[in-house]
Protein backbone atom coordinates (compact mmCIF):
# COMPACT_ATOMS: atom_id res chain seq x y z
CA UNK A 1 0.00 0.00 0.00
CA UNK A 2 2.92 2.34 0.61
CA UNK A 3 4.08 1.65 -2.20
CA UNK A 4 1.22 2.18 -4.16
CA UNK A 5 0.96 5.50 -2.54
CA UNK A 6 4.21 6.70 -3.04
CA UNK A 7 3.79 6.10 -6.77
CA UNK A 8 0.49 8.13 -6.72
CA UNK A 9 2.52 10.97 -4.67
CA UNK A 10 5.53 11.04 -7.11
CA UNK A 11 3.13 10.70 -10.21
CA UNK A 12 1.04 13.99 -8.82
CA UNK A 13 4.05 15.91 -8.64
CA UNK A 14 5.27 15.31 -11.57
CA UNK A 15 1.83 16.01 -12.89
CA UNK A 16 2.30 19.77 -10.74
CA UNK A 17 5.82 20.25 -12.41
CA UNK A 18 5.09 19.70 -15.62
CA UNK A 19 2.63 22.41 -15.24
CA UNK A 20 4.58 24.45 -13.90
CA UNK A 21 7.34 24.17 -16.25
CA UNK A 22 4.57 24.11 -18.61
CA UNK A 23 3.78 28.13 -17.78
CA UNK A 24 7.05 29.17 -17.20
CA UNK A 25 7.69 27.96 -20.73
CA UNK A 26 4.65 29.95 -21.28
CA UNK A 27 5.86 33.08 -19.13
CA UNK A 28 9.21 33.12 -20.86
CA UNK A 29 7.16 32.65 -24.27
CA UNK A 30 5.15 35.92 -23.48
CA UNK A 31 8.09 37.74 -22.44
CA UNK A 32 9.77 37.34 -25.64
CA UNK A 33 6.66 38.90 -27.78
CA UNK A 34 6.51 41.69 -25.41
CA UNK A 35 10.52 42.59 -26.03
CA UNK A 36 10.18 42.01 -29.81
CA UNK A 37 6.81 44.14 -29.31
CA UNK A 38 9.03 46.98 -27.61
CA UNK A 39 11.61 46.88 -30.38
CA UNK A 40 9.20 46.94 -33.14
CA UNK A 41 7.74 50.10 -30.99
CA UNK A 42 11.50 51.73 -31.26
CA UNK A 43 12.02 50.85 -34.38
CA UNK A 44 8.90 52.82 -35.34
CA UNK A 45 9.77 55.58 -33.26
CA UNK A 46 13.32 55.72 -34.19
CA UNK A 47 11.98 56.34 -38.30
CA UNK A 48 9.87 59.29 -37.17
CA UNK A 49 13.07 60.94 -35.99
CA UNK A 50 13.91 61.92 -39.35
CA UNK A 51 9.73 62.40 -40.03
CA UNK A 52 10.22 64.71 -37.08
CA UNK A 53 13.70 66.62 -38.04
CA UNK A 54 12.26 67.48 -42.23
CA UNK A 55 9.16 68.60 -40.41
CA UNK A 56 11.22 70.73 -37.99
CA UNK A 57 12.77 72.40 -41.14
CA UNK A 58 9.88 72.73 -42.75
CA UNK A 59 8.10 74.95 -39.90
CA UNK A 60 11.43 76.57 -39.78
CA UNK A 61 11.17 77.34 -43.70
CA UNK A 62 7.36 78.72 -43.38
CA UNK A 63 8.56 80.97 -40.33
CA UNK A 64 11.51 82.48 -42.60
CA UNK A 65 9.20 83.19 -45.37
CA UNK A 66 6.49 84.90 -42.98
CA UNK A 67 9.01 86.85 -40.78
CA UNK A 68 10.38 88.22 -44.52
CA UNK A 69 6.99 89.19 -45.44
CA UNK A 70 6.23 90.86 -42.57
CA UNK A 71 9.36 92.74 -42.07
CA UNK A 72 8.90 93.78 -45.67
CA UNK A 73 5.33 94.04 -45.73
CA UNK A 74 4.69 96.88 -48.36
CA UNK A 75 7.45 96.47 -50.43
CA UNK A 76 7.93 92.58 -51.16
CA UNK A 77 7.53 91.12 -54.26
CA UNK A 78 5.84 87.71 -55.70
CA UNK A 79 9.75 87.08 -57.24
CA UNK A 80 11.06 87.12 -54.02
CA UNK A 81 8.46 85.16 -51.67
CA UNK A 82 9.47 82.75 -54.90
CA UNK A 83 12.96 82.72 -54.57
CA UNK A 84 12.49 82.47 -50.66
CA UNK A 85 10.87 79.41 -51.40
CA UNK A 86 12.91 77.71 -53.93
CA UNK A 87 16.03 78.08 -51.01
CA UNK A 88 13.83 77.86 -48.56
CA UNK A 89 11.14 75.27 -49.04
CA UNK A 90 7.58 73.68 -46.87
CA UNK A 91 4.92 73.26 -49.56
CA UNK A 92 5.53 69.76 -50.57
CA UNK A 93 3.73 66.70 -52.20
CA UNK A 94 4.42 63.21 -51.53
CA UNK A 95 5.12 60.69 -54.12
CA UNK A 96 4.48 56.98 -54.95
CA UNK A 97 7.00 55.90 -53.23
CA UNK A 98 6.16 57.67 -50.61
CA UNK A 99 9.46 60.47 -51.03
CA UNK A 100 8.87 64.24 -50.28
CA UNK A 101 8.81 66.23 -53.73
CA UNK A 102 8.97 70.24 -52.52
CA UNK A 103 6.88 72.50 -55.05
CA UNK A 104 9.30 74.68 -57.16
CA UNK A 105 6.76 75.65 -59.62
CA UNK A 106 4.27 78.54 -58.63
CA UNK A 107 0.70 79.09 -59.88
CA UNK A 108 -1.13 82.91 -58.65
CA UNK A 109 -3.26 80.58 -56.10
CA UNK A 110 0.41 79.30 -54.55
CA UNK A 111 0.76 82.96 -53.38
CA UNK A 112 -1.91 82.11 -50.66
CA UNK A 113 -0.01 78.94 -49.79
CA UNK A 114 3.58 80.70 -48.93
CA UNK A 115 1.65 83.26 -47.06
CA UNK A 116 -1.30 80.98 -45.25
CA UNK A 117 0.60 77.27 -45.22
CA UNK A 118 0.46 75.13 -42.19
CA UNK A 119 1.85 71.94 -43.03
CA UNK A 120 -0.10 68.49 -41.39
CA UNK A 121 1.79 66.61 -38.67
CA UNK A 122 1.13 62.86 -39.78
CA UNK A 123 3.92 61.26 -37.64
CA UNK A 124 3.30 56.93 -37.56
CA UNK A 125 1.74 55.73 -35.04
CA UNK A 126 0.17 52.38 -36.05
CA UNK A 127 2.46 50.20 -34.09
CA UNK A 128 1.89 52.34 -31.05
CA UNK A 129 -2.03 51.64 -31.34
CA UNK A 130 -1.61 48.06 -32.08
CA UNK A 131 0.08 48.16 -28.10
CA UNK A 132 -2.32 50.19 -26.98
CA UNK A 133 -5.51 48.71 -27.95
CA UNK A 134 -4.01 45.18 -26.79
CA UNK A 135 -2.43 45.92 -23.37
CA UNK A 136 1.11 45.16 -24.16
CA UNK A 137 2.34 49.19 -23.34
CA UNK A 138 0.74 48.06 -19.50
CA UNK A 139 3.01 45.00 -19.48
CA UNK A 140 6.43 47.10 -19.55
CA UNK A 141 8.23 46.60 -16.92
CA UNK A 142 10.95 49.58 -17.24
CA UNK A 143 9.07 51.86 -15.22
CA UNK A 144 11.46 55.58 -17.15
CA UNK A 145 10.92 54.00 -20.78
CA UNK A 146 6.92 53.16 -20.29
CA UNK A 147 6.54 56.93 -19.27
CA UNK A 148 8.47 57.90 -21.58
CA UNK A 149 6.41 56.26 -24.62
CA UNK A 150 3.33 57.69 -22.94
CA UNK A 151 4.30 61.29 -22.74
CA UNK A 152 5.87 60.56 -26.44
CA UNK A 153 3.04 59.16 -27.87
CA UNK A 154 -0.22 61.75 -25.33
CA UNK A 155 1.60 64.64 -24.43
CA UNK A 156 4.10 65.46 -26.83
CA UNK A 157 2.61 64.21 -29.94
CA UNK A 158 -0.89 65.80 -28.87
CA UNK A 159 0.74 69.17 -28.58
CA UNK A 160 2.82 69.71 -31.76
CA UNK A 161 -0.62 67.84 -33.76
CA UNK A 162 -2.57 70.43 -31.86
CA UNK A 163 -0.07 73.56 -32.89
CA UNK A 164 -0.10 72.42 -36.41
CA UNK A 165 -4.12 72.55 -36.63
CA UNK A 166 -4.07 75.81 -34.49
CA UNK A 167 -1.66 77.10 -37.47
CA UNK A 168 -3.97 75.48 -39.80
CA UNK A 169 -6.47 78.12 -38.54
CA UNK A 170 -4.58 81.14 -38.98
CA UNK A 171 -3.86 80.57 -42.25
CA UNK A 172 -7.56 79.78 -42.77
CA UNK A 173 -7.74 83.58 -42.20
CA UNK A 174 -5.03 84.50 -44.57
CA UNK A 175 -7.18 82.59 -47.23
CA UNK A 176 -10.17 84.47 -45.91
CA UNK A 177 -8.66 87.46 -46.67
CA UNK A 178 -7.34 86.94 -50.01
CA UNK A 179 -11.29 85.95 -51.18
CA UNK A 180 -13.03 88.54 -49.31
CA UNK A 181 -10.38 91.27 -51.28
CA UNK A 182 -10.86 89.56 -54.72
CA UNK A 183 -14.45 89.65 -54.05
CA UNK A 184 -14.22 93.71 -54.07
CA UNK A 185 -13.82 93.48 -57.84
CA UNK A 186 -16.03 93.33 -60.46
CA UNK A 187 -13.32 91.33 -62.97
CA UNK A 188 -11.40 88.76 -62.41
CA UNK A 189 -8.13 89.10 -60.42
CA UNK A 190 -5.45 86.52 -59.64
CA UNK A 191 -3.94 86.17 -55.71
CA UNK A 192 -1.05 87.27 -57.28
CA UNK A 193 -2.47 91.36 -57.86
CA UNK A 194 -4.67 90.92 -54.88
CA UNK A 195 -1.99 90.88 -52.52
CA UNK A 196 0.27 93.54 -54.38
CA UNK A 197 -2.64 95.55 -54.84
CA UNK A 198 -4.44 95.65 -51.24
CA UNK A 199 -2.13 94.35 -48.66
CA UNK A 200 -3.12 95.85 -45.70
CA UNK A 201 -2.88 95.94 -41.73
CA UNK A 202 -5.31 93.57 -41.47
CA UNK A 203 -3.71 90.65 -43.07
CA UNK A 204 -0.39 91.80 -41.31
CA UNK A 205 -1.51 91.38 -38.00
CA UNK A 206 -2.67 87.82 -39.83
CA UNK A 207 0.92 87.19 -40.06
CA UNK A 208 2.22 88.63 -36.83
CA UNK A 209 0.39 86.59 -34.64
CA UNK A 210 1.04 83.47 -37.13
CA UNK A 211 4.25 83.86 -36.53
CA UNK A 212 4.21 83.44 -32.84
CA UNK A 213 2.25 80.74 -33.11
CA UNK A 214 5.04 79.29 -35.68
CA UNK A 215 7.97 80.36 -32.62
CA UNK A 216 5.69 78.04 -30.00
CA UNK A 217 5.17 75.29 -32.61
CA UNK A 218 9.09 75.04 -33.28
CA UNK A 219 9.91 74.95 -29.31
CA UNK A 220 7.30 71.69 -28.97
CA UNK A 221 9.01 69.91 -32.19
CA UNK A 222 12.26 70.09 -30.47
CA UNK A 223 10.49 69.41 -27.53
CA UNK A 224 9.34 66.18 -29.33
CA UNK A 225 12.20 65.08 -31.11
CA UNK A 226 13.96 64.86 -27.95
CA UNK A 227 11.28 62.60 -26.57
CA UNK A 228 11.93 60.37 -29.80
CA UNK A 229 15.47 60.20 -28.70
CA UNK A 230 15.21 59.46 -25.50
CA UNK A 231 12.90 56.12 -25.93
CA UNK A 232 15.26 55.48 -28.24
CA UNK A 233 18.04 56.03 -26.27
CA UNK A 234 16.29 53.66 -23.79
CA UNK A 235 15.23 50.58 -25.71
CA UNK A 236 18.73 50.61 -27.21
CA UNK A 237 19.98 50.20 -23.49
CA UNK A 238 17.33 47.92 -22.54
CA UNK A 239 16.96 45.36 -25.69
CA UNK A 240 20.28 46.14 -27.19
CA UNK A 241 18.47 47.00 -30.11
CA UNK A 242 17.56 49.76 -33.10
């Protein structure tokens, strides 16, 4: 009978170990999806460093062209917001392959553009939401890097999105402007003589308070970029990755 029940004892715990082993095989399994998760995170933050930095020139380029026009409000030319633009350049298309191709040929309606552009923050963001929606950012265990990704991804992100539609309003009312003064003629007129022809303070102070809304945005894509970096910086440490 002992005998008997030391089989039975032996036979239950190696019934217990094997599940055990059984989920720490598990466990260990898990683990490894949520590091290649993290990496695949960094390696989508890492490519909108260089989204970030070509944005961050961009806004730089617009603020250049609208600090020109309003230091030289009455006496600029269409030539030279041009040429400012050709060495200087934001309005941009993208192409099949997904490359940046910056406009270099003008049309009177581009006029508006230099003057009222905003320029879209479209950072990626996919991975991030794929984490998100299934838990996996709550399972990181490196307490610096999970707030990090969370101010990244809410707070910084949020902000410079929310300064580029806030910019996207103000030039709303440089375009207003340019239709309400074309509308005070009874033949057609292009943006181009509109402007020359009935600049005035009103669309200035357009473009002075665009332009400190075009200092803040610039502060919170630095702001930003160094976020990028510093999850970065963090996941390379961590996973010896990126």
């Amino acid at each position: 009978m002992k005998s008997v029940a030391l089989k039975s004892f032996f036979y239950f715990i190696s019934i217990v170990a094997s599940f055990q082993i059984d989920g720490y095989r598990d466990h260990l399994a898990e683990l490894d999806e949520l590091d290649k998760a993290v990496i695949t995170l960094g390696e989508e933050i890492y490519s909108n460093i260089d989204y970030a930095k070509e944005h961050l020139q961009q806004v730089k380029n617009l603020r250049y062209m609208n600090e020109f026009v309003v230091a030289n409000f009455y006496t600029f030319t269409i030539k030279e917001l041009e040429n400012i633009h050709d060495n200087n350049p934001f309005l941009h298309v993208y192409d099949l392959n997904n490359q940046i191709n910056y406009i270099k040929k003008y049309s009177p309606s581009t006029t508006e553009q230099l003057l009222g552009g905003w320029l879209a923050f479209e950072p990626d963001n996919i991975f991030f939401q794929s984490m998100l929606n299934s838990g996996d950012l709550l399972s990181i265990k490196n307490p610096a890097l999970a707030k990090e990704i969370q101010s990244l991804y809410t707070k910084q992100s949020e902000r410079v999105k929310g300064m580029a539609l806030f910019t996207g309003e103000v030039g709303n009312n440089v375009l207003d402007w340019f239709v309400s003064e074309q509308n005070k003629y009874n033949t057609d007129i292009s943006f181009n003589e509109v402007l020359i022809k009935n600049r005035n303070q009103k669309l200035k102070n357009v473009l002075v308070f665009k332009l400190a809304v075009l200092n803040d945005r610039i502060t919170d894509i630095e702001n930003y970029i160094h976020s990028l970096q510093n999850c970065v910086k963090i996941i390379s440490e961590e996973y010896k990755a990126i």
